[in-house]
Protein backbone atom coordinates (compact mmCIF):
# COMPACT_ATOMS: atom_id res chain seq x y z
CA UNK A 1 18.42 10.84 45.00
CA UNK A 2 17.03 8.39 47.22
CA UNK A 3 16.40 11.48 49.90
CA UNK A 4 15.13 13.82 47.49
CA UNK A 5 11.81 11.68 46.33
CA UNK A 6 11.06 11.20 50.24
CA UNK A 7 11.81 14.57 50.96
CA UNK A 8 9.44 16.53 48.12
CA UNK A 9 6.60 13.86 48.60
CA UNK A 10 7.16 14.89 52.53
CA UNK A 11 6.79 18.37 51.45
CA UNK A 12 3.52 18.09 48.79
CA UNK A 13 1.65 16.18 52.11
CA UNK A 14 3.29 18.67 54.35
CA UNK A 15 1.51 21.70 52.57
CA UNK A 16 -1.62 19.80 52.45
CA UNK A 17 -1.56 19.12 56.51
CA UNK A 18 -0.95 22.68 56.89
CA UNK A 19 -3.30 24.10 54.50
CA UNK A 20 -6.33 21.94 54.87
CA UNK A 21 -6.33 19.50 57.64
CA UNK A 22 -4.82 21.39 60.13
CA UNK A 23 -7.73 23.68 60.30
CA UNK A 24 -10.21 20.59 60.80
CA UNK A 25 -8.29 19.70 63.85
CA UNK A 26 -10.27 20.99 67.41
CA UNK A 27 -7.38 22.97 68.24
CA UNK A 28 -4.82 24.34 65.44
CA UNK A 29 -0.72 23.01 65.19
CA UNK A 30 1.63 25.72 64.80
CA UNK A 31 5.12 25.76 63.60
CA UNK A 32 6.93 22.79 66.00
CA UNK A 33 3.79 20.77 65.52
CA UNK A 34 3.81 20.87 61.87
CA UNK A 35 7.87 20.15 62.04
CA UNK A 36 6.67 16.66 64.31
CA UNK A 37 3.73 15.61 61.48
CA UNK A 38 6.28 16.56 58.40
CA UNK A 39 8.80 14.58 60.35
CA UNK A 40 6.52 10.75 60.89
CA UNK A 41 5.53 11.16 57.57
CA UNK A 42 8.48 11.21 56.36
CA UNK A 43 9.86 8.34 59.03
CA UNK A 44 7.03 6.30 57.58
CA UNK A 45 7.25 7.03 53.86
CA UNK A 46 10.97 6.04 53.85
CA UNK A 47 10.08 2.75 55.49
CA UNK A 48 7.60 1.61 53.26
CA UNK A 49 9.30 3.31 50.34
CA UNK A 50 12.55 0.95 51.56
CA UNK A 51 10.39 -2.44 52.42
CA UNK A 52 8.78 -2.42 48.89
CA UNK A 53 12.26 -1.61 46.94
CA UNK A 54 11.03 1.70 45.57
CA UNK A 55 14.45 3.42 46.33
CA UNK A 56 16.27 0.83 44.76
CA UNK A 57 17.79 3.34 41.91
CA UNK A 58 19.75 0.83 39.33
CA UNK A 59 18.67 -2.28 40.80
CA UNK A 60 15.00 -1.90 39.54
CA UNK A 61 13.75 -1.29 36.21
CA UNK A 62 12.21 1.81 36.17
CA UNK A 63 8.43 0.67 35.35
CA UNK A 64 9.25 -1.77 38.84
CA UNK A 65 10.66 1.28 40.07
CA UNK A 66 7.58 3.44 39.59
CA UNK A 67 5.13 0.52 41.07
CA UNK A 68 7.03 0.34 43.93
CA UNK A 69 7.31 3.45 45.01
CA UNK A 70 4.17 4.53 43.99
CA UNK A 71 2.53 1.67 46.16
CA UNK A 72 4.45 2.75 49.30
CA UNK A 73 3.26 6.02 48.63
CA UNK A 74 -0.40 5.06 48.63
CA UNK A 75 -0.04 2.95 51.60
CA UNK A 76 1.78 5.35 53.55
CA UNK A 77 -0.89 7.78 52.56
CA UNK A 78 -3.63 6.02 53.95
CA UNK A 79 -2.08 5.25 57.48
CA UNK A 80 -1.35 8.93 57.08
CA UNK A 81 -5.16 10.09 56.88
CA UNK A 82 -5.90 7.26 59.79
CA UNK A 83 -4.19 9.40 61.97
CA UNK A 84 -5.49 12.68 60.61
CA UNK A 85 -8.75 10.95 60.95
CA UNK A 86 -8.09 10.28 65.15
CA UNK A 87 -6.67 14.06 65.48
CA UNK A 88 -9.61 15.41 63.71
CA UNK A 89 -12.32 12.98 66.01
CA UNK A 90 -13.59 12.64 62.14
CA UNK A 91 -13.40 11.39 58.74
CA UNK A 92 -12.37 14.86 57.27
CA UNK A 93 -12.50 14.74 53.10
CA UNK A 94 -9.98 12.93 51.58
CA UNK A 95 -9.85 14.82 48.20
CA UNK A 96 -7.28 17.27 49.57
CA UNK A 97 -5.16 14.21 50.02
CA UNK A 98 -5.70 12.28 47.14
CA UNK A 99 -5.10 15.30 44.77
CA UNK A 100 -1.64 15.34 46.87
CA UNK A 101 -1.11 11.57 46.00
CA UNK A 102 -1.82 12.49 42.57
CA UNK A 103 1.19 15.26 42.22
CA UNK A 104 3.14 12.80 44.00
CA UNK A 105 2.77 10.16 41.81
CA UNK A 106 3.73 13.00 38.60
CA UNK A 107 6.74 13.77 40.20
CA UNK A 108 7.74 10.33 41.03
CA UNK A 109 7.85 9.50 37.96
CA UNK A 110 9.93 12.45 36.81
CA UNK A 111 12.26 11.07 39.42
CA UNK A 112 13.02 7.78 38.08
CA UNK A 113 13.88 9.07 34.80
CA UNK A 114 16.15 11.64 35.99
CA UNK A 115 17.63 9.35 38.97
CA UNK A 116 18.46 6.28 36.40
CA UNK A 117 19.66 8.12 33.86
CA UNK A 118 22.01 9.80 36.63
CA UNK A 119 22.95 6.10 37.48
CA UNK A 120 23.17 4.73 34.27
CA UNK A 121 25.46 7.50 33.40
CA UNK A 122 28.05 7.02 36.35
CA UNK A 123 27.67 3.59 36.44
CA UNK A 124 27.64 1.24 33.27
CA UNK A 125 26.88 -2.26 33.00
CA UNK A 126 29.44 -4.32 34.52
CA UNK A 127 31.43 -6.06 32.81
CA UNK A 128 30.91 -9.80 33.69
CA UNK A 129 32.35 -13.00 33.09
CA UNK A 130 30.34 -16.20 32.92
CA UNK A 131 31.58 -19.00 34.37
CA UNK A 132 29.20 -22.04 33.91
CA UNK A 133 28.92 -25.97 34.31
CA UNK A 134 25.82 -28.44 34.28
CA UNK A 135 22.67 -27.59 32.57
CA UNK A 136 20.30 -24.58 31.45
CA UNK A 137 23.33 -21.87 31.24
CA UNK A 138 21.06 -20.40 28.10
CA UNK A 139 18.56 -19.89 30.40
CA UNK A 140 20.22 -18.11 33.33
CA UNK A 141 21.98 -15.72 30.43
CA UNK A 142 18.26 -14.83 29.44
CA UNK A 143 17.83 -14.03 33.02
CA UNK A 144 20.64 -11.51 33.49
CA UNK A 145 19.48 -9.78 29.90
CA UNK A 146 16.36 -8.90 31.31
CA UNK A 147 19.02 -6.80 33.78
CA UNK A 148 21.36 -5.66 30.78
CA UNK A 149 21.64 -2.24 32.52
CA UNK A 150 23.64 -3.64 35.58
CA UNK A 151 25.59 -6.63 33.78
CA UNK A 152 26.77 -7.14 30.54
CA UNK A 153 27.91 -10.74 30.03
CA UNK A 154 30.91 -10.21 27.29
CA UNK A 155 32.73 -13.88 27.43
CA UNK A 156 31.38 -17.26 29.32
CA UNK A 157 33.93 -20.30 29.72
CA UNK A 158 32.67 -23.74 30.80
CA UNK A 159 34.36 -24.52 34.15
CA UNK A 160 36.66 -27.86 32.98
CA UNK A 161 38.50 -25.87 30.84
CA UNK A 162 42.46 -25.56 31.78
CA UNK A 163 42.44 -23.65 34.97
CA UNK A 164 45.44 -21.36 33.58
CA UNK A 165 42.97 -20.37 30.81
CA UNK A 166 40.04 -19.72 33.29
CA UNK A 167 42.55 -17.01 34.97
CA UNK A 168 43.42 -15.37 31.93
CA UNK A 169 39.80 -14.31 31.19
CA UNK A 170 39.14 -14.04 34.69
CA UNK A 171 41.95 -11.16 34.33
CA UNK A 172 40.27 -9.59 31.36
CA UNK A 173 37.04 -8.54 33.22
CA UNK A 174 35.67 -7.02 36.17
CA UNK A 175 32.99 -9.26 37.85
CA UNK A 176 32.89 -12.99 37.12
CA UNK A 177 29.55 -14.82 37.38
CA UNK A 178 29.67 -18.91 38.79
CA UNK A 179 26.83 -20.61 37.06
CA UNK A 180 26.48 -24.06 38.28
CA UNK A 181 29.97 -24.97 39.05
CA UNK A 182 31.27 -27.60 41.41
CA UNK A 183 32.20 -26.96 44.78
CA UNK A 184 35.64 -28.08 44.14
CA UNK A 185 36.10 -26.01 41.02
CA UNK A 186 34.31 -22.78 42.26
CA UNK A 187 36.66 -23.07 44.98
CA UNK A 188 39.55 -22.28 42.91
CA UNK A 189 38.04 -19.92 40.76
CA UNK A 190 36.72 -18.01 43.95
CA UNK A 191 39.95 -17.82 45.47
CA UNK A 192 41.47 -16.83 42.29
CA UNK A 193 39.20 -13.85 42.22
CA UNK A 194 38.92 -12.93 45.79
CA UNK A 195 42.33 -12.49 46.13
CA UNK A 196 42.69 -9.67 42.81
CA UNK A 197 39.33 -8.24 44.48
CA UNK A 198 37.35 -8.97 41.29
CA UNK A 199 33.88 -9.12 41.91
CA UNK A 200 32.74 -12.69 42.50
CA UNK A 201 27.95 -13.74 41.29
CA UNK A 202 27.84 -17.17 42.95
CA UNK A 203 25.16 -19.00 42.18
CA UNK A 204 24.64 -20.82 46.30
CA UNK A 205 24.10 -24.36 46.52
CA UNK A 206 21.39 -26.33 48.91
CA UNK A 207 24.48 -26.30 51.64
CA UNK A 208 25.72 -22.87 51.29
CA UNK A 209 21.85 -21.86 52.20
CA UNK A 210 22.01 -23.73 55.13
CA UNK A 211 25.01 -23.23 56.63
CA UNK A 212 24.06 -19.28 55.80
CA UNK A 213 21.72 -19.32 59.02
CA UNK A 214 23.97 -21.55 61.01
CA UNK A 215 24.83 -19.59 64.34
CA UNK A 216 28.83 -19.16 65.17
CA UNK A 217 30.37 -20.70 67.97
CA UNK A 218 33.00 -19.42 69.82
CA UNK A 219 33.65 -22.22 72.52
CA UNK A 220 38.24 -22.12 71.31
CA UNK A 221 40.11 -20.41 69.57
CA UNK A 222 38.92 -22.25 65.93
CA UNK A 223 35.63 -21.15 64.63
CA UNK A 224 32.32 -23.59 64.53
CA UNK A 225 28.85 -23.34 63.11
CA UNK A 226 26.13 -24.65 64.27
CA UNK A 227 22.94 -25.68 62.67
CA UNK A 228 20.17 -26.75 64.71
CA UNK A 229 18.03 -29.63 64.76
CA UNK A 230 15.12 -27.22 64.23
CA UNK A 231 15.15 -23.98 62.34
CA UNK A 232 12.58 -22.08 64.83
CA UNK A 233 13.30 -22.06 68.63
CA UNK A 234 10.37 -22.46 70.69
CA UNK A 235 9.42 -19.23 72.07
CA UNK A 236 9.49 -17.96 68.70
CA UNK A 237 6.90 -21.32 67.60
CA UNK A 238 4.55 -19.67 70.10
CA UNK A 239 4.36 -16.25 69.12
CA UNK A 240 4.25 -17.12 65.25
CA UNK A 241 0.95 -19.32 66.27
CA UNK A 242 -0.67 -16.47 68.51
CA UNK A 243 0.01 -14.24 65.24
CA UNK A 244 -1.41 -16.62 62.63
CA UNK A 245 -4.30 -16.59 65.38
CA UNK A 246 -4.81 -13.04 65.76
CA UNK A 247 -4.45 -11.75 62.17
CA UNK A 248 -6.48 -14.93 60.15
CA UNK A 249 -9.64 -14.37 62.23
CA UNK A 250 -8.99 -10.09 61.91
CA UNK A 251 -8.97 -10.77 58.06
CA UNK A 252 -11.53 -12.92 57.88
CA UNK A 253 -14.06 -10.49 59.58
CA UNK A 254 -12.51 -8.20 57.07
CA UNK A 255 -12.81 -9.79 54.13
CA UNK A 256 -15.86 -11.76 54.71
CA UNK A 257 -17.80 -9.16 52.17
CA UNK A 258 -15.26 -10.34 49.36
CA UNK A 259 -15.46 -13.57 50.15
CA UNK A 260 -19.31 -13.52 49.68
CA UNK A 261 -19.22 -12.08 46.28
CA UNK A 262 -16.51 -14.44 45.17
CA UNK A 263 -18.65 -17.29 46.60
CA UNK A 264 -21.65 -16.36 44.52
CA UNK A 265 -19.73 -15.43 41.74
CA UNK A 266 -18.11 -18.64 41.43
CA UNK A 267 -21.68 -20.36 41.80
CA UNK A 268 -23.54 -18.49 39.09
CA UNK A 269 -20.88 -18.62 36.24
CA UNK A 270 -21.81 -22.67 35.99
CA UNK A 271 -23.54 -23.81 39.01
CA UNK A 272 -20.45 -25.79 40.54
CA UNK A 273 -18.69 -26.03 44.00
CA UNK A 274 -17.85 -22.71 45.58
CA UNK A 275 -14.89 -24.34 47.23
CA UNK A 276 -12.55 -26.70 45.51
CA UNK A 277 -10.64 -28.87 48.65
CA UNK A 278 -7.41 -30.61 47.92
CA UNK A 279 -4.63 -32.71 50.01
CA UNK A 280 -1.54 -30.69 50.64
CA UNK A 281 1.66 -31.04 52.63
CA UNK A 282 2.60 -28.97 55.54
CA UNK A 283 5.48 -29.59 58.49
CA UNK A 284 7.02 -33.12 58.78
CA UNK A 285 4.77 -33.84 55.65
CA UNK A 286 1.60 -34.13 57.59
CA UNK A 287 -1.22 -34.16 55.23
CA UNK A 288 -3.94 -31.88 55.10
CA UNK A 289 -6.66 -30.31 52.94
CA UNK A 290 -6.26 -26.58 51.66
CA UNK A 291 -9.41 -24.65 51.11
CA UNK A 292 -9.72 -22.52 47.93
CA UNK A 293 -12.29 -20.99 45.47
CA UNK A 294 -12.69 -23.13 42.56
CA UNK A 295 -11.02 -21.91 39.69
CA UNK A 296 -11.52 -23.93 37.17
CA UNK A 297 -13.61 -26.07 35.50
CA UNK A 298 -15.44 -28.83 36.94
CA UNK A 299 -13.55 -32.25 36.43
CA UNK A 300 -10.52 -30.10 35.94
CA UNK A 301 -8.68 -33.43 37.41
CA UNK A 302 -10.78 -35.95 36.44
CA UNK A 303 -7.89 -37.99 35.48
CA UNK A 304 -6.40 -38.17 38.64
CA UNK A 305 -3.30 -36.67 37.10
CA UNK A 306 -1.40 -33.63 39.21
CA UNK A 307 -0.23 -30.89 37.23
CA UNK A 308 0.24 -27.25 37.63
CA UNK A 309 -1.61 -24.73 36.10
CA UNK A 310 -0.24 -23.65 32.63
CA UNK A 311 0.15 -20.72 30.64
CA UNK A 312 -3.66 -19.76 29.06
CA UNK A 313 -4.52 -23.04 31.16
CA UNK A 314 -7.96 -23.58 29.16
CA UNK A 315 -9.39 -25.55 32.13
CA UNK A 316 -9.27 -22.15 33.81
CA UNK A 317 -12.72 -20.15 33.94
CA UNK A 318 -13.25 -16.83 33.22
CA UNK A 319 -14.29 -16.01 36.71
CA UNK A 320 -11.59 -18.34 38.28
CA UNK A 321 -9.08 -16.65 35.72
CA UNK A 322 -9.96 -12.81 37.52
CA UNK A 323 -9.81 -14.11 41.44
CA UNK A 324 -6.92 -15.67 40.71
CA UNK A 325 -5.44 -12.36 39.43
CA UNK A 326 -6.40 -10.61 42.71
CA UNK A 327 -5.60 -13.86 44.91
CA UNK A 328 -9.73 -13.82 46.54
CA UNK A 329 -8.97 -17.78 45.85
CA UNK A 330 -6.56 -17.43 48.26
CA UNK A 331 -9.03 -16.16 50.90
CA UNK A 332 -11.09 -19.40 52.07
CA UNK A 333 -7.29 -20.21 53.29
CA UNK A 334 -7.52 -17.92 55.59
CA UNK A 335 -8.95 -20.60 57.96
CA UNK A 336 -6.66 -23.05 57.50
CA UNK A 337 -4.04 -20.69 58.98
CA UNK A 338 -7.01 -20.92 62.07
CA UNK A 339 -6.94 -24.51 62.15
CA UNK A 340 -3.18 -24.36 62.71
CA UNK A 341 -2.67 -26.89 59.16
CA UNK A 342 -1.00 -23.30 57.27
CA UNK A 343 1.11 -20.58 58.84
CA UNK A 344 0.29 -17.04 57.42
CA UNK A 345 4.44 -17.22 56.01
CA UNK A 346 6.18 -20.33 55.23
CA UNK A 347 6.94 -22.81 52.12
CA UNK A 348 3.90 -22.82 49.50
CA UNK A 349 1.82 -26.25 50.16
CA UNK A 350 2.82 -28.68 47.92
CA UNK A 351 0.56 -31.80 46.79
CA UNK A 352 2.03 -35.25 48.05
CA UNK A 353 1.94 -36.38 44.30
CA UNK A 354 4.09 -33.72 43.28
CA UNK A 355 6.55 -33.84 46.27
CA UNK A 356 7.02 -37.41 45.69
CA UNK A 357 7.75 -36.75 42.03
CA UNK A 358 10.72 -33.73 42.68
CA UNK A 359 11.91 -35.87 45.13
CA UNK A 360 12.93 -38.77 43.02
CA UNK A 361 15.63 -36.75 41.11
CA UNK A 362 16.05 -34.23 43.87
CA UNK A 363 15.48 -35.46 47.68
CA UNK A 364 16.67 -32.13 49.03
CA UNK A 365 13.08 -30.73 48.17
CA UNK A 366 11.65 -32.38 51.53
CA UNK A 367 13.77 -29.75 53.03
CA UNK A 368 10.76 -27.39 53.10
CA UNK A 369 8.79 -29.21 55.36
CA UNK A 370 10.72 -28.54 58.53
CA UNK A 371 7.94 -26.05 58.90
CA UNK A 372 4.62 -25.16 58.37
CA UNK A 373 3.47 -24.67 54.83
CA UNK A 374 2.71 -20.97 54.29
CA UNK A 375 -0.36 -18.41 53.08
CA UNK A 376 2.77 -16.58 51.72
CA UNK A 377 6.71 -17.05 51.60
CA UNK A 378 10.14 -15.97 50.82
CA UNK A 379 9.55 -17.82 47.41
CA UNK A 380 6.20 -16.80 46.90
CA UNK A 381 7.14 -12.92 47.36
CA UNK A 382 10.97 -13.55 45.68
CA UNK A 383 9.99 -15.86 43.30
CA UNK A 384 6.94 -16.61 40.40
CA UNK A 385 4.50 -19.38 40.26
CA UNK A 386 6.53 -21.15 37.64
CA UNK A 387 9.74 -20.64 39.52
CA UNK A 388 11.76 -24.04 39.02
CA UNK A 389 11.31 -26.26 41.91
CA UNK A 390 15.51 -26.32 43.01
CA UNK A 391 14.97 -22.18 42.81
CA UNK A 392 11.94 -22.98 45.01
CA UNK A 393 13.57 -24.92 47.25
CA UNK A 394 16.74 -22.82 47.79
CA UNK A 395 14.72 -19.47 48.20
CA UNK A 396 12.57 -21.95 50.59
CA UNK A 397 15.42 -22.65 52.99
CA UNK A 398 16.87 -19.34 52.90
CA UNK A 399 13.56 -18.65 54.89
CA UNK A 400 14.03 -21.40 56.76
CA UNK A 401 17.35 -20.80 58.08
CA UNK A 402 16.93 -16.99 58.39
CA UNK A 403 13.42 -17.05 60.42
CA UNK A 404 12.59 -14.45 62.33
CA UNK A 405 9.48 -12.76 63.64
CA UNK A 406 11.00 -9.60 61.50
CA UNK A 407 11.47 -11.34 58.69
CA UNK A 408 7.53 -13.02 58.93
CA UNK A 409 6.25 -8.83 59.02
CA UNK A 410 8.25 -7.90 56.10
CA UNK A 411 7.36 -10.52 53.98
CA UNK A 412 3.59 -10.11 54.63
CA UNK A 413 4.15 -6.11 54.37
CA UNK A 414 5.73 -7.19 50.78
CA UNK A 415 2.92 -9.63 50.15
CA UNK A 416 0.53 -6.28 49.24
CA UNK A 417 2.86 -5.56 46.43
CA UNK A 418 3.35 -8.30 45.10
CA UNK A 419 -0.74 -9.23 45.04
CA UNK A 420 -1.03 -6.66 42.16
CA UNK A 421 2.25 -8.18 40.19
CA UNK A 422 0.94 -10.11 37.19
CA UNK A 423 3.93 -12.34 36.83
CA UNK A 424 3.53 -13.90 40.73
CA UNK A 425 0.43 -15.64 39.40
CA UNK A 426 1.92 -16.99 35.63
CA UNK A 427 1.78 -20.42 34.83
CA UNK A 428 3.82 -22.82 33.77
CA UNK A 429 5.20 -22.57 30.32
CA UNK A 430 4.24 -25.44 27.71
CA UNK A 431 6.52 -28.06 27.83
CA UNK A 432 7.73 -27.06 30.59
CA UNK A 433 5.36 -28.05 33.63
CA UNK A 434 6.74 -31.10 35.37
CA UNK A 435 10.59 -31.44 34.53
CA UNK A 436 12.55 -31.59 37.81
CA UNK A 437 15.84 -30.25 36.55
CA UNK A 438 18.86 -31.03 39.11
CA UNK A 439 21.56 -28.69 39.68
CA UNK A 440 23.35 -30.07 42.56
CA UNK A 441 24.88 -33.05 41.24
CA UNK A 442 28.24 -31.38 41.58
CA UNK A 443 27.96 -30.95 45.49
């Protein structure tokens, strides 16, 4: 299914190369030459369809499923006219084109209906056993609801029940989920399942992260792991600088136009600062002070008090409420990715105030600053705004621990997408804004 969507949108932007832009072109591709287009575009509509998840039949919802494909489409439509553009020595019209994106978009949809309902059909919800300790198992069972067409949680058991007992349901169903167990009890329950191959969720602890991205060893015959002093070897320091160089002062040239607008925007809606400056934490918790757009209201702090933005946040303005949507508040930070305080990928910049505060119930959290705070991250494009700090934290070091230059390019590629997902930029729910819950009391 997955080669069918890439191969008729290949085929719709196929016709229209041959039909209308090959003919603007100063001298005409014939057969082989139209094979070699046909064949990039589809090289590069499978990569951006697979780096923004938009073949992922029955592991998306199919509303995610549609955004996601339809936004590689789009993007792999545009670097597709850049290069008709250089064959052509012109800008040739793009309606051609975007009437193609159009039909594309028609049958993509048609696609996911048919494809899920193929999947759902051959492959039900599983049937799932929750396994559970420690706190907030309500919550996590809300979470796997909202994917009720992969898992269907049928029986949960709290881990210090009679281990005998914990076998006997294990036998009764075909995945098992581990919600918050101890190590020493989710050892025994894991072996228990590995060994009659029943599917085993584990929620990972702070160490199992880690030791994730340790590198093996094989000095004798007994296996080590290694984790290093720090995450990010040198050579690779360097060129993630030169990048952060190179691509902040390319978008700022670029974006300098939006910038301006949000800059008088921002001053005409009450006459205020443009630019609202706070202290942040970055590597080895150096301080520093992040440039933004103001958002909010004047005095939105005036109590000295740090606290995250909320749900319909009231001390949120109108204007501040629609650049925050689009993330131009983001921009002025830009050149603090210059200045070398930001990286363009890392941890989100935490205030001291608030790191201070997680860490009192949870020290782990200082964790994130083995490296520079980031423009965007793993938990930025994985997680939401009001993502729990420990989910933070763990989704954090997974970043950490798995750095590479490849991983830096597909999280900013994945950034686009997830700039137009409204659920990225939420608040934090009532009531629910500075808690530091603790989950790894049973390390």
């Amino acid at each position: 299914m997955a080669f069918l969507i890439v191969a008729i949108e290949t085929a719709i932007v196929t016709f229209v190369w041959v039909n209308y832009y090959n003919t603007e072109l100063p001298k005409a591709y014939y057969f082989w030459g139209h094979v070699f287009i046909a064949t990039v575009y589809m090289v590069l509509l499978f990569f951006t369809s697979a780096m923004y998840g938009g073949l992922k039949i029955g592991s998306y919802r199919m509303l995610e499923l549609m955004f996601s494909q339809s936004i590689a489409t789009v993007i792999t439509n545009l670097i597709f006219y850049a290069i008709i553009s250089l064959l052509a020595y012109h800008f040739p019209t793009p309606l051609p084109l975007i009437l193609g994106t159009l039909l594309q978009g028609i049958l993509i949809g048609g696609w996911i209906v048919v494809a899920t309902y193929i999947f759902r059909s051959l492959f039900p919800p599983l049937d799932v056993l929750l396994i559970y300790d420690g706190l907030h198992k309500d919550m996590f069972v809300e979470k796997v609801k909202t994917r009720r067409h992969q898992f269907s949680i049928n029986e949960s058991l709290r881990a210090n029940v009679p281990f005998e007992e914990i076998c006997a349901a294990v036998d009764r169903h075909a995945g098992v989920m581990l919600w918050d167990v101890s190590t020493r009890d989710r050892n025994q329950i894991f072996k228990y399942c590995y060994e009659r191959s029943v599917e085993i969720y584990v929620m990972p602890k702070i160490m199992d992260i880690i030791l994730r991205g340790a590198q093996p060893l094989h000095f004798f015959d007994t296996p080590l792991l290694l984790t290093k002093s720090s995450p990010i070897e040198a050579e690779q320091l360097f060129i993630k600088r030169a990048f952060d160089i190179l691509f902040s002062l390319l978008l700022i040239v670029i974006t300098s136009p939006f910038m301006l607008l949000t800059a008088l925007a921002v001053k005409c809606y009450d006459g205020g600062p443009v630019f609202y400056r706070q202290i942040r934490c970055t590597r080895d918790d150096k301080e520093f002070r992040i440039v933004k757009f103001r958002s909010m209201i004047v005095g939105a702090e005036k109590d000295g008090r740090a606290r995250l933005a909320s749900q319909h946040d009231d001390r949120i303005t109108p204007v501040g409420r629609l650049i925050r949507k689009i993330r131009l508040d983001e921009l002025p930070q830009l050149f603090n990715v210059l200045s070398g305080s930001m990286s363009f990928v890392g941890p989100r910049p935490e205030r001291p105030e608030l790191i201070r505060k997680y860490t009192e119930d949870m020290p782990e959290f200082r964790y994130r600053t083995k490296v520079k705070a980031g423009l965007t991250g793993y938990a930025q494009v994985y997680g939401k705004y009001n993502t729990r700090p420990n989910d933070k934290l763990k989704l954090d070091l997974y970043y950490i621990e798995n750095f590479s230059v490849w991983l830096d390019l597909a999280l900013i590629i994945q950034t686009v997408k997830i700039i137009f997902k409204p659920e990225s930029t939420e608040g934090v729910a009532a009531g629910n804004i500075t808690p530091i819950e603790r989950e790894e009391g049973h390390e």
